[in-house]
N, C-alpha and C. Protein backbone atom coordinates (compact mmCIF):
# COMPACT_ATOMS: atom_id res chain seq x y z
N UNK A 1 0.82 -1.19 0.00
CA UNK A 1 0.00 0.00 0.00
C UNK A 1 0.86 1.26 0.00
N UNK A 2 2.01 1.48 1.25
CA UNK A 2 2.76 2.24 0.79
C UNK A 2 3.46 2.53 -0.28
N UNK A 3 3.99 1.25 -0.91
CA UNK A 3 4.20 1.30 -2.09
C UNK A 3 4.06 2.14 -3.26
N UNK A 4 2.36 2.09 -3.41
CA UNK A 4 1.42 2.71 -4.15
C UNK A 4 1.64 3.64 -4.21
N UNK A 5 1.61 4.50 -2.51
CA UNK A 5 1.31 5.91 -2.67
C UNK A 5 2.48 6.78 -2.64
N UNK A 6 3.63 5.87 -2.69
CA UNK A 6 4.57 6.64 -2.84
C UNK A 6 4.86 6.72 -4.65
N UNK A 7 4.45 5.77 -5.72
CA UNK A 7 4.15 5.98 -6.75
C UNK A 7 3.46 6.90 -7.11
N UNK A 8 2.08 7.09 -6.49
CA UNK A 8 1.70 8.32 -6.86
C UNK A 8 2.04 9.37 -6.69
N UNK A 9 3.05 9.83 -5.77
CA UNK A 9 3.42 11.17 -5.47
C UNK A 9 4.43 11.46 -5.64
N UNK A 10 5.06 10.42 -6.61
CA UNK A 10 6.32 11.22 -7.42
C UNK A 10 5.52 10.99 -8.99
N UNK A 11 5.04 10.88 -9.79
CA UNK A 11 4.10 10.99 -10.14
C UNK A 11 3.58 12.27 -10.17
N UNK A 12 2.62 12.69 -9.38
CA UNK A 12 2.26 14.05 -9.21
C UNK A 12 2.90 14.95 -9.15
N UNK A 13 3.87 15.18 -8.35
CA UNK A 13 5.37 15.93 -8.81
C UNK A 13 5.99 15.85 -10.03
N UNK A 14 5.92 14.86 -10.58
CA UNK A 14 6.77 14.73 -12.08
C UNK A 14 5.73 15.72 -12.69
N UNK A 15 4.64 15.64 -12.57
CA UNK A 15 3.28 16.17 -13.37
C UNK A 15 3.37 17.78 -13.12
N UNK A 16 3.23 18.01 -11.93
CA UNK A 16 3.33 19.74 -11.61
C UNK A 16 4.91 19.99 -11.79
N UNK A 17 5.61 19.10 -12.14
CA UNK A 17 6.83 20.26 -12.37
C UNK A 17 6.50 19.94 -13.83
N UNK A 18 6.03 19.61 -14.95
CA UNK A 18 6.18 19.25 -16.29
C UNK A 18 5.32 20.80 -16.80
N UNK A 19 3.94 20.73 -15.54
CA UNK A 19 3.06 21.75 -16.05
C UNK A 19 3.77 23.40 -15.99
N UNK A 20 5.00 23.74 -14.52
CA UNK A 20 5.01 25.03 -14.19
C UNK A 20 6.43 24.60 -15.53
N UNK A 21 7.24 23.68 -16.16
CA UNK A 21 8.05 23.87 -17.22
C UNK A 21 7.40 24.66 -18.30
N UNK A 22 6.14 23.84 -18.46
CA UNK A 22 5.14 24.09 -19.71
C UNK A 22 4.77 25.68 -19.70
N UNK A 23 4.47 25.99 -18.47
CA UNK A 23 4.22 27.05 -18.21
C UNK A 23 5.12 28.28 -18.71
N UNK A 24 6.49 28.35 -17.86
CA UNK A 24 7.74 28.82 -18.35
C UNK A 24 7.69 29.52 -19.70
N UNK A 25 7.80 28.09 -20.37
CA UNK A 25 8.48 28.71 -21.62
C UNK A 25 7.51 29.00 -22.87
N UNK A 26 6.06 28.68 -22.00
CA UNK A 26 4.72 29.76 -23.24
C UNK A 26 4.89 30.69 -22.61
N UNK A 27 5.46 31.57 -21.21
CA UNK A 27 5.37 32.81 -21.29
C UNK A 27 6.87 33.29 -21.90
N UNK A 28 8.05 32.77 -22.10
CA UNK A 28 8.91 33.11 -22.77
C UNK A 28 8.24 33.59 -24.66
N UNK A 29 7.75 32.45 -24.94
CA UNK A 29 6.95 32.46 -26.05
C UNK A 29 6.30 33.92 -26.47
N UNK A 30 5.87 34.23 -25.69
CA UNK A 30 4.98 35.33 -25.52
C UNK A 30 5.60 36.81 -26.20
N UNK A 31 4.85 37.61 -27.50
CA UNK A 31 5.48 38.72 -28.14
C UNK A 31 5.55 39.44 -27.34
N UNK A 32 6.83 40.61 -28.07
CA UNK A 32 7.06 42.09 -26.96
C UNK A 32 5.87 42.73 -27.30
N UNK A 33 5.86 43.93 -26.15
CA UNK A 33 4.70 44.81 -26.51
C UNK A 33 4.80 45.54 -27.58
N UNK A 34 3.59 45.51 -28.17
CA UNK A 34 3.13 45.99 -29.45
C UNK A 34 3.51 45.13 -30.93
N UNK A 35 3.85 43.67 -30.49
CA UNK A 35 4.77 43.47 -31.73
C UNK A 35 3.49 42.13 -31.78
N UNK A 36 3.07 42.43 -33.40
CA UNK A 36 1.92 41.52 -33.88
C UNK A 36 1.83 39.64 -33.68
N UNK A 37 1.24 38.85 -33.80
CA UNK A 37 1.86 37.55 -33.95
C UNK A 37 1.91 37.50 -35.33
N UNK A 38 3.13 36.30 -34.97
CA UNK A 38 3.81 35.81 -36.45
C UNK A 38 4.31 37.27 -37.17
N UNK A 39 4.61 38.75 -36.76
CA UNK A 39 5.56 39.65 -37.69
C UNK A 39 6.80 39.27 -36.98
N UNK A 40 7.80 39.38 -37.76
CA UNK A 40 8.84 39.52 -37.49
C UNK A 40 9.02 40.92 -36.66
N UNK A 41 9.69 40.54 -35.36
CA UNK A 41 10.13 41.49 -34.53
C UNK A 41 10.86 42.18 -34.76
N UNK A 42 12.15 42.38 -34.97
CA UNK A 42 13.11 43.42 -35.70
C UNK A 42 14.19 43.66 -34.24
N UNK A 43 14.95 44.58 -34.51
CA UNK A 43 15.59 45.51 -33.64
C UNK A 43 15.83 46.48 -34.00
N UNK A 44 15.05 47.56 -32.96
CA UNK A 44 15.56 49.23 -33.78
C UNK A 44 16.42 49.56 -33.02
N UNK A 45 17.60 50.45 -34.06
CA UNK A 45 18.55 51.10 -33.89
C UNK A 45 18.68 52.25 -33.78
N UNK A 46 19.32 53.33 -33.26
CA UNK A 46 19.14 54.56 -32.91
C UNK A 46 19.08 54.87 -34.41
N UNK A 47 18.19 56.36 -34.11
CA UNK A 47 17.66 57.39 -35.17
C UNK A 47 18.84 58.16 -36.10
N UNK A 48 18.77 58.12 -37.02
CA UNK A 48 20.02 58.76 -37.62
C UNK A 48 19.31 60.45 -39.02
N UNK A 49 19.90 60.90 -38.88
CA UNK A 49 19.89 62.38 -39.81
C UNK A 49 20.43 61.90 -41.22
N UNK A 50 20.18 62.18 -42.27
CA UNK A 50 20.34 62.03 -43.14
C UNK A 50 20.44 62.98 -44.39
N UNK A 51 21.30 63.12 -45.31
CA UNK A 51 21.19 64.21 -45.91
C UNK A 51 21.53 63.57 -47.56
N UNK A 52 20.76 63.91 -48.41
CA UNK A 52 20.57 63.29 -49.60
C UNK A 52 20.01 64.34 -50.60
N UNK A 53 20.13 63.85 -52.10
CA UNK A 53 19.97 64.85 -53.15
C UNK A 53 18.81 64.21 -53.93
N UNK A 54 18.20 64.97 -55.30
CA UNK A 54 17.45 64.59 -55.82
C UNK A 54 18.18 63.76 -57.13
N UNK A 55 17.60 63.18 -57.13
CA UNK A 55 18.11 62.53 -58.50
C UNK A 55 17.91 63.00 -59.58
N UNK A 56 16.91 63.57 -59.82
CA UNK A 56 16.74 64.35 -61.45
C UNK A 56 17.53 65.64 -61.30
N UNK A 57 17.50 66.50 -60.03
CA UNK A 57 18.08 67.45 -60.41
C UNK A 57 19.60 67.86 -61.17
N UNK A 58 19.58 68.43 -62.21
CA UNK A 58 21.00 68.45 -63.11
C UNK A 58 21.56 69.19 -62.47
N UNK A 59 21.16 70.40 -61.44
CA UNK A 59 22.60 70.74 -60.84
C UNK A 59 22.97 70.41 -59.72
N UNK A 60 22.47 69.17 -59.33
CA UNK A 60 22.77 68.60 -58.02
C UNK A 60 23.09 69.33 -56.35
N UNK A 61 21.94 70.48 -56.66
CA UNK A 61 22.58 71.76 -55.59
C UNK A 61 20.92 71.09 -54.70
N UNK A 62 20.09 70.47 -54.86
CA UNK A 62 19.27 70.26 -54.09
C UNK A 62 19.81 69.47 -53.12
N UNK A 63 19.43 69.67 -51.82
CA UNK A 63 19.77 68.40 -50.64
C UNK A 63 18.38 68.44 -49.88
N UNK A 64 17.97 67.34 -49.46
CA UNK A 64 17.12 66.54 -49.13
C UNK A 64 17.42 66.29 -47.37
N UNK A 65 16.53 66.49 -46.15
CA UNK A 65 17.51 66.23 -45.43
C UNK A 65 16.27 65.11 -44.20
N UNK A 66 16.33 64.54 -43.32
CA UNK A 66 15.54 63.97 -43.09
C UNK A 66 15.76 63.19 -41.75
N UNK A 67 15.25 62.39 -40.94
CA UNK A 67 15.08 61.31 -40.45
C UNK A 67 14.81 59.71 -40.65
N UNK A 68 16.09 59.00 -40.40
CA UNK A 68 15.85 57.76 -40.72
C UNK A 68 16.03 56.91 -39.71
N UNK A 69 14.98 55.46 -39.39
CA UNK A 69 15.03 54.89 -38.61
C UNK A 69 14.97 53.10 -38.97
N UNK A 70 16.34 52.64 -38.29
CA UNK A 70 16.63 51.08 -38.85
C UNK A 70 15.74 49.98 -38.09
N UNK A 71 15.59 48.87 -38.65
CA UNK A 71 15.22 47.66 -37.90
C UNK A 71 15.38 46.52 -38.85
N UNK A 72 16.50 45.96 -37.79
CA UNK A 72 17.02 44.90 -38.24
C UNK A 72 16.12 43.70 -38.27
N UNK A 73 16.06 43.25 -39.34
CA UNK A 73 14.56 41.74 -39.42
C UNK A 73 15.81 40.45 -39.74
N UNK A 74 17.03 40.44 -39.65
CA UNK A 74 17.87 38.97 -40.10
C UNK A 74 19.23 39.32 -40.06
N UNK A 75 19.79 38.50 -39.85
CA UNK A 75 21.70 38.34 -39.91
C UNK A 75 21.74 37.18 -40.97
N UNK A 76 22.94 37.78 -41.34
CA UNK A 76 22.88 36.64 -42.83
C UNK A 76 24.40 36.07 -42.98
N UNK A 77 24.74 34.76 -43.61
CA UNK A 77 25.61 34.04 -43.39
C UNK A 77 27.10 34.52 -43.80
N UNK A 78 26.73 36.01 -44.99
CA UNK A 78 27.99 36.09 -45.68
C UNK A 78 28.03 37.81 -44.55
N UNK A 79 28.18 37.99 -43.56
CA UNK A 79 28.23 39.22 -42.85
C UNK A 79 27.32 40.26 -42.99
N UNK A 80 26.70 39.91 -43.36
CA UNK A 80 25.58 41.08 -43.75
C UNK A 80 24.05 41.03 -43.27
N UNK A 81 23.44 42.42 -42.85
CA UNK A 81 22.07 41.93 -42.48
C UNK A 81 21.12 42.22 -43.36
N UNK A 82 19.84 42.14 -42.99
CA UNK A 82 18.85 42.69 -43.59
C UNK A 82 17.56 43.35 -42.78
N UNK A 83 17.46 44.22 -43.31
CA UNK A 83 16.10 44.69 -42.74
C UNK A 83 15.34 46.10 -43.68
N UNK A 84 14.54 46.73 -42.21
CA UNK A 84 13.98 48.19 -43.30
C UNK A 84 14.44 49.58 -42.90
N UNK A 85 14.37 49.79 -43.81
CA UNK A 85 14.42 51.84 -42.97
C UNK A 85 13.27 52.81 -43.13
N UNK A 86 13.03 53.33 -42.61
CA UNK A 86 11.97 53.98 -42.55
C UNK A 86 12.35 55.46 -42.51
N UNK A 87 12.28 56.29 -43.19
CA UNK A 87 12.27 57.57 -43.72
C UNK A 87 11.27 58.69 -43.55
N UNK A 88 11.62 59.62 -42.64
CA UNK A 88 10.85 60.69 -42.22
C UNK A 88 11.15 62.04 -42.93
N UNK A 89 10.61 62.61 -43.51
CA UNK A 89 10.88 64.28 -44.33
C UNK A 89 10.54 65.01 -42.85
N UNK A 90 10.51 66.18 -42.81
CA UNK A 90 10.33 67.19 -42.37
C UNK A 90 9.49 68.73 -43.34
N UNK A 91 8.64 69.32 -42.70
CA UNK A 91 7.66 69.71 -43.81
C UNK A 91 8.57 70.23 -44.63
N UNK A 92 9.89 71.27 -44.54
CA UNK A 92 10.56 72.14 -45.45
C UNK A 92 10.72 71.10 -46.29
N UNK A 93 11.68 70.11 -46.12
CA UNK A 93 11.86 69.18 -47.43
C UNK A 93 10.63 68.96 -48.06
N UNK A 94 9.69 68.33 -47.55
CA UNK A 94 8.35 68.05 -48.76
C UNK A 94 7.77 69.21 -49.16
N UNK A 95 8.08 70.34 -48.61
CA UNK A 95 8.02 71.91 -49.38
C UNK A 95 8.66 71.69 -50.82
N UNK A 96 10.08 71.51 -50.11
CA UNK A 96 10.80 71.90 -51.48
C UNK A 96 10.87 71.20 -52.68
N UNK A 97 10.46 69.48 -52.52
CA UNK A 97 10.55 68.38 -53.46
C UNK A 97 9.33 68.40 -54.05
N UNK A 98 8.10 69.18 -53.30
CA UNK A 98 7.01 69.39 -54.24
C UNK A 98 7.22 70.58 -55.35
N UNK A 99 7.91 71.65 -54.86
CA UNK A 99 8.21 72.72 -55.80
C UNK A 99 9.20 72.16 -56.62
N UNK A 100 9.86 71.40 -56.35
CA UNK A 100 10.85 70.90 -57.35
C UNK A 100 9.96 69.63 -58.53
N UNK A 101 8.93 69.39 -57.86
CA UNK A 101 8.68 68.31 -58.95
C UNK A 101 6.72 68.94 -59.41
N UNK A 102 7.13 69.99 -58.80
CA UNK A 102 5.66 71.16 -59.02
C UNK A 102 4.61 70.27 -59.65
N UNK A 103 4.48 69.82 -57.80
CA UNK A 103 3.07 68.73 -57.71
C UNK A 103 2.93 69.64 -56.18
N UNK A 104 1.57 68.82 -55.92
CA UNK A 104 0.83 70.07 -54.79
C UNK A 104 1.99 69.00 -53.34
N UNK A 105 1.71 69.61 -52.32
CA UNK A 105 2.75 69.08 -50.95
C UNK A 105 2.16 67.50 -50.83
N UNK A 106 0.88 67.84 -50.62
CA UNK A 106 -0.11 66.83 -50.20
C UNK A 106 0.29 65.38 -51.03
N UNK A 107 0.93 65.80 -52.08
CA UNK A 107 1.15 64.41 -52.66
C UNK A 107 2.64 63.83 -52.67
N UNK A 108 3.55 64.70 -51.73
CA UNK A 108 4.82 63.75 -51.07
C UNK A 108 4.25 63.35 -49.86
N UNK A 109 5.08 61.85 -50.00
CA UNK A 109 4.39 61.40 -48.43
C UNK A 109 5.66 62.04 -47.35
N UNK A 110 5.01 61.90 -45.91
CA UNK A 110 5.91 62.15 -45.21
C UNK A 110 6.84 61.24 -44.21
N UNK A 111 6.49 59.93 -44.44
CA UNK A 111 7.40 58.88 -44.27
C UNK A 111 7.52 57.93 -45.48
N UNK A 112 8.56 57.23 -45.86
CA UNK A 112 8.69 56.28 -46.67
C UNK A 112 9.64 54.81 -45.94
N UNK A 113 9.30 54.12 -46.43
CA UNK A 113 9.79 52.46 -45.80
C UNK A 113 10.50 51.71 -46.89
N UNK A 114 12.01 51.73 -46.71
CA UNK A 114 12.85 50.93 -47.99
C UNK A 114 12.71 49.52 -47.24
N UNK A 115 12.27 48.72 -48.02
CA UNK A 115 12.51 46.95 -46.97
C UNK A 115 12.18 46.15 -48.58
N UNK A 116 13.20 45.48 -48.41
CA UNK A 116 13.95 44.98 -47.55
C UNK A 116 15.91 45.99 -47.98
N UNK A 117 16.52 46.05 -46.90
CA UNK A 117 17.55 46.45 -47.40
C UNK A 117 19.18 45.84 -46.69
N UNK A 118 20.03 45.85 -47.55
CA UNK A 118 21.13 45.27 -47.00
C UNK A 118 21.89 45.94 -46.05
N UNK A 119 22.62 45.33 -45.60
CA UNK A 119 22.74 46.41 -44.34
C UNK A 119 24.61 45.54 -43.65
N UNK A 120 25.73 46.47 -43.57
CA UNK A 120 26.85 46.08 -43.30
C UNK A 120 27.38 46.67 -41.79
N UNK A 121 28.24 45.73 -41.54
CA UNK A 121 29.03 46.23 -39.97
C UNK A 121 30.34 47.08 -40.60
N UNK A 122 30.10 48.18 -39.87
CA UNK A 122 31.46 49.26 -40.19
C UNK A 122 32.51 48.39 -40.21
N UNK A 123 33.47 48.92 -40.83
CA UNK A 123 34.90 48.19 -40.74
C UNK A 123 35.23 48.20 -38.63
N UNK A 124 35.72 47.29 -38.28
CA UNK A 124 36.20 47.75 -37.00
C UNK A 124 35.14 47.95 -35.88
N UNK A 125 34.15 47.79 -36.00
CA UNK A 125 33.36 48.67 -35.43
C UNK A 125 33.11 47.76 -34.37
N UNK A 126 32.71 47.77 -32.61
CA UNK A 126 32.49 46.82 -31.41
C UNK A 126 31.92 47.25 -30.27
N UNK A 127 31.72 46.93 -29.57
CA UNK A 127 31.00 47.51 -28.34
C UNK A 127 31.63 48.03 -27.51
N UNK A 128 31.18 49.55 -27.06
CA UNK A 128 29.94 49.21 -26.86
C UNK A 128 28.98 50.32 -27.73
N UNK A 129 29.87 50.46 -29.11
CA UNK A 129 28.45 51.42 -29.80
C UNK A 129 29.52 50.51 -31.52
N UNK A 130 28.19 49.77 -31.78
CA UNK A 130 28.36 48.74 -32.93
C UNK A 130 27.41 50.01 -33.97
N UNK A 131 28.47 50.31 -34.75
CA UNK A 131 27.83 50.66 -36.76
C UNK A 131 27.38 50.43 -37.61
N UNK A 132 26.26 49.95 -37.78
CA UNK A 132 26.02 49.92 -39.04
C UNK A 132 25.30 50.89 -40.36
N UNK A 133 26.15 49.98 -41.23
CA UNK A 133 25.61 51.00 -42.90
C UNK A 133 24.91 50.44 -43.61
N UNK A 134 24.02 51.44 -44.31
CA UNK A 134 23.42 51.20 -45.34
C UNK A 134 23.63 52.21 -46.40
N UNK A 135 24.33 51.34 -47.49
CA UNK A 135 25.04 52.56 -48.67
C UNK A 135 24.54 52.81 -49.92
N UNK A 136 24.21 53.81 -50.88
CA UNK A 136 23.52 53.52 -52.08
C UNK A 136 21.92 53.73 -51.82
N UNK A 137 21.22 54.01 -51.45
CA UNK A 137 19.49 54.05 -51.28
C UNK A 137 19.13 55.07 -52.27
N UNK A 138 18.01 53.97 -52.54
CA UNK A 138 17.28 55.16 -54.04
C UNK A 138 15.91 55.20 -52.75
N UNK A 139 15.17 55.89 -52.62
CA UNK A 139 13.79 56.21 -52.50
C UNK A 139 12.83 56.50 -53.60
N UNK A 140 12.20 56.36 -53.89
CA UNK A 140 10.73 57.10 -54.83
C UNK A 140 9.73 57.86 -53.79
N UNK A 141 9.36 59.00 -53.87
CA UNK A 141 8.87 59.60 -53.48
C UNK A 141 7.33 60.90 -54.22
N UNK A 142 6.93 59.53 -54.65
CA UNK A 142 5.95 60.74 -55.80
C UNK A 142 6.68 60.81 -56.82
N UNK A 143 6.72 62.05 -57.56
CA UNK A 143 7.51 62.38 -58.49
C UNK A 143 8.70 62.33 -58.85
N UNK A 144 9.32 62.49 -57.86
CA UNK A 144 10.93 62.56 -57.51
C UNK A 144 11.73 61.24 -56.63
N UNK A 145 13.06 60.86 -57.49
CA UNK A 145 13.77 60.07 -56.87
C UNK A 145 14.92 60.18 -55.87
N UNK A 146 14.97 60.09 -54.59
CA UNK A 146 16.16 60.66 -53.87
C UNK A 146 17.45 59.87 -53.29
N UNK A 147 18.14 60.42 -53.78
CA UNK A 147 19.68 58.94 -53.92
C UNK A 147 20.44 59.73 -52.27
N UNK A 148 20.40 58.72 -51.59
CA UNK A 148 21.04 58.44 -50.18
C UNK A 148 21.95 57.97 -49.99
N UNK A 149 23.45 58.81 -50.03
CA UNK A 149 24.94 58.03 -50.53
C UNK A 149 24.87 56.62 -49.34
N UNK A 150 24.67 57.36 -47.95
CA UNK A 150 25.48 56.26 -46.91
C UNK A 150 24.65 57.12 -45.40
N UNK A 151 24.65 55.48 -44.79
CA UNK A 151 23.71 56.12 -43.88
C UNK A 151 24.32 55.16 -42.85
N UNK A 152 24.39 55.96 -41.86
CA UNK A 152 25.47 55.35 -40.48
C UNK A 152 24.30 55.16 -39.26
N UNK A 153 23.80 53.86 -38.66
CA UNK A 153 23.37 53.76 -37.30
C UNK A 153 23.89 52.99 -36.41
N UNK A 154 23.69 53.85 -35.52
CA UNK A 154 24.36 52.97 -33.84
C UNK A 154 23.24 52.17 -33.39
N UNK A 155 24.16 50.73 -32.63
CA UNK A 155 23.55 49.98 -31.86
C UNK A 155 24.32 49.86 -30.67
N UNK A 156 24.11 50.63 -30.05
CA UNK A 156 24.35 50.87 -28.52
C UNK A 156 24.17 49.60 -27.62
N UNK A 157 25.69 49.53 -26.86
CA UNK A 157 25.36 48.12 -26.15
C UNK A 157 24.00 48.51 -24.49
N UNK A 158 23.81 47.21 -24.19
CA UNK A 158 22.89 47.14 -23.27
C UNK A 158 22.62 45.47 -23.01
N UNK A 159 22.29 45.64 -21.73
CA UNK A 159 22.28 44.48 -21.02
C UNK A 159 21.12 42.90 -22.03
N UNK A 160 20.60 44.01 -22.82
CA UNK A 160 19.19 42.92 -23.64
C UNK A 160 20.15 41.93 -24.16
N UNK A 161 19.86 40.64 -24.30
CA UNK A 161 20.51 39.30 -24.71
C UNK A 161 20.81 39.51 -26.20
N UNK A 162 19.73 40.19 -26.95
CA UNK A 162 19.82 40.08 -28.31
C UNK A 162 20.96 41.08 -28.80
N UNK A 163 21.19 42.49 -28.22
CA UNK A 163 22.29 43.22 -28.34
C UNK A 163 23.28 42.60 -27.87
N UNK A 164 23.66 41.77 -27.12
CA UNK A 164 24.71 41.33 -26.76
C UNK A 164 25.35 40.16 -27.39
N UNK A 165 24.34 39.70 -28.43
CA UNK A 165 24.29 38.81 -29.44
C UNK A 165 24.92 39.79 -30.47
N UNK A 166 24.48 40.72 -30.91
CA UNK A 166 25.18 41.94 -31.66
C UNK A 166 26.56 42.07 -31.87
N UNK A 167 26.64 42.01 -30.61
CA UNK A 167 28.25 42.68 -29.85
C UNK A 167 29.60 40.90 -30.52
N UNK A 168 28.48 39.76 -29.64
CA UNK A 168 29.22 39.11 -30.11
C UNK A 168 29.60 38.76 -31.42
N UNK A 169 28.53 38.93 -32.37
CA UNK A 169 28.57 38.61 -33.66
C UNK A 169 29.61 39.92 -34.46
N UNK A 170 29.72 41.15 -34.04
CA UNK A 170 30.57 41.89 -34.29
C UNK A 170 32.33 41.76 -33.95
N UNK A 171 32.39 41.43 -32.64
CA UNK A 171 33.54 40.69 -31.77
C UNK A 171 34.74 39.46 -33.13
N UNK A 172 33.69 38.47 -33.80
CA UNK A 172 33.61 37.48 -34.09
C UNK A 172 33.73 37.78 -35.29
N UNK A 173 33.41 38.98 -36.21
CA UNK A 173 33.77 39.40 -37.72
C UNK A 173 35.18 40.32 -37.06
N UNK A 174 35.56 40.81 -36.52
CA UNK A 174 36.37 41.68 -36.25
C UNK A 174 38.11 40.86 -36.15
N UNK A 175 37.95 39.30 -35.53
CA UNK A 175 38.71 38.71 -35.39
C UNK A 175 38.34 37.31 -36.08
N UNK A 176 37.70 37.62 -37.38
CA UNK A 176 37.52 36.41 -38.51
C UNK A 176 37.37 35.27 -37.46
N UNK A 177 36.34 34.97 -37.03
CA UNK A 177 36.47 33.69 -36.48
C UNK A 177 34.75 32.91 -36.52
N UNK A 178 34.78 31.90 -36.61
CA UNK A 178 33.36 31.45 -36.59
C UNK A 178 32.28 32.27 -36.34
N UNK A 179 31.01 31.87 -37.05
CA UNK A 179 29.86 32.74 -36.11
C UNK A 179 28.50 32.65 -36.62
N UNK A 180 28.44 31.25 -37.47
CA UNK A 180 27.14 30.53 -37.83
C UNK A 180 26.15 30.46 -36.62
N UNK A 181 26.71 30.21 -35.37
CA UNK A 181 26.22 29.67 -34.39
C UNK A 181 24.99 31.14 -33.64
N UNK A 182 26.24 32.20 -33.59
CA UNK A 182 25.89 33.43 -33.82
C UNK A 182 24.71 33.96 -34.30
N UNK A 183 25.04 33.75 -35.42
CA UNK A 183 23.64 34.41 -36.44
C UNK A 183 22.62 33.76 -36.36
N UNK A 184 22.33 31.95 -36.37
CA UNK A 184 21.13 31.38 -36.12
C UNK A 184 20.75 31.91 -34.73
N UNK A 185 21.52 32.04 -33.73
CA UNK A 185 20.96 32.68 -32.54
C UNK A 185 19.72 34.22 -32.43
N UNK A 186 20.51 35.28 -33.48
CA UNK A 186 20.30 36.27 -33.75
C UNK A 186 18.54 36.11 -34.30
N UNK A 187 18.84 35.44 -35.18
CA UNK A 187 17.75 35.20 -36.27
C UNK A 187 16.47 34.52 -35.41
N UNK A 188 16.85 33.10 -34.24
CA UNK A 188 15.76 32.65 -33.61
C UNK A 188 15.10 33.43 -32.80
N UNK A 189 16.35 34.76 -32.04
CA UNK A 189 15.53 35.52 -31.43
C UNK A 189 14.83 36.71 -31.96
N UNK A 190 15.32 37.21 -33.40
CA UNK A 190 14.27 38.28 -34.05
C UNK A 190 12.89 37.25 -35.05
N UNK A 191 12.62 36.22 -34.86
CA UNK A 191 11.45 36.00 -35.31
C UNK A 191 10.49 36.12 -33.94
């Protein structure tokens, strides 16, 4: 009889620790705030200024100047990432790109979203403020096309696991050394 009931009560223990495991790791599971199910989460990177020209213009004296903001959606096997940028005017610029392409304001938008885009680690660059570029950007914007030589954002270190995943994966191009392991890490935690 004792027997029995000592079967059952490891048993029941095996059971409530299986459930508070189960438990665990659906709230690990669980999206950040505001972030949809099934989108890809991203990582944003600090805000960067930007200053760019028009593309049609022949005397290339127009500059374009703006707000741009990164989020990284993937790390990719040959050093390189991917994600979007997101592009903010300021009213003077969509002043001036409407007079320049003499269409009414109302029809430049005032954000635009390049995605997917490639995206590189500065030469050298490590923690605790990691670089990255994105070089070459065309935009369309209504009428007008605006060419974005090179665009520099910081990823500032911080205690979050996934930046520190950053750091290492930067660490690890810096001194050529493995870092498959790295990037699938990166990647399981931005889906």
């Amino acid at each position: 009889m004792t027997r029995r009931i000592t079967i059952v009560m490891i048993f029941l223990i095996l059971f409530a620790g299986f459930i508070v495991r189960t438990a665990i790791v659906d709230s690990r599971m669980v999206s950040r705030p505001g972030q949809e199910q099934g989108q890809k989460q991203g990582l944003t990177a600090s805000a960067a200024t930007f200053v760019g020209s028009l593309e049609s213009d022949p005397d290339r004296g127009t500059t374009i100047t703006g707000r741009a903001v990164l989020i990284i959606t993937s790390a990719n096997e040959d050093d390189t990432m991917t994600g979007r940028i997101q592009i903010q005017f300021d009213e003077a610029t969509r002043e001036l790109m409407a007079r320049q392409g003499k269409t009414a304001q109302e029809s430049i938008p005032a954000a635009v979203t390049i995605d997917p885009v490639s995206l590189f680690f500065r030469k050298g660059t490590s923690c605790p403020d990691i670089r990255i570029e994105a070089k070459n950007l065309r935009v369309e914007t209504g009428p007008k096309m605006i060419r974005i030589n090179d665009l520099t954002f910081r990823l500032i270190e911080t205690p979050d696991p996934l930046i520190q995943l950053f750091c290492a994966l930067a660490r690890q191009i810096n001194v050529d050394r493995h870092r498959l392991g790295i990037i699938r890490a990166i990647n399981r935690t931005l889906i």
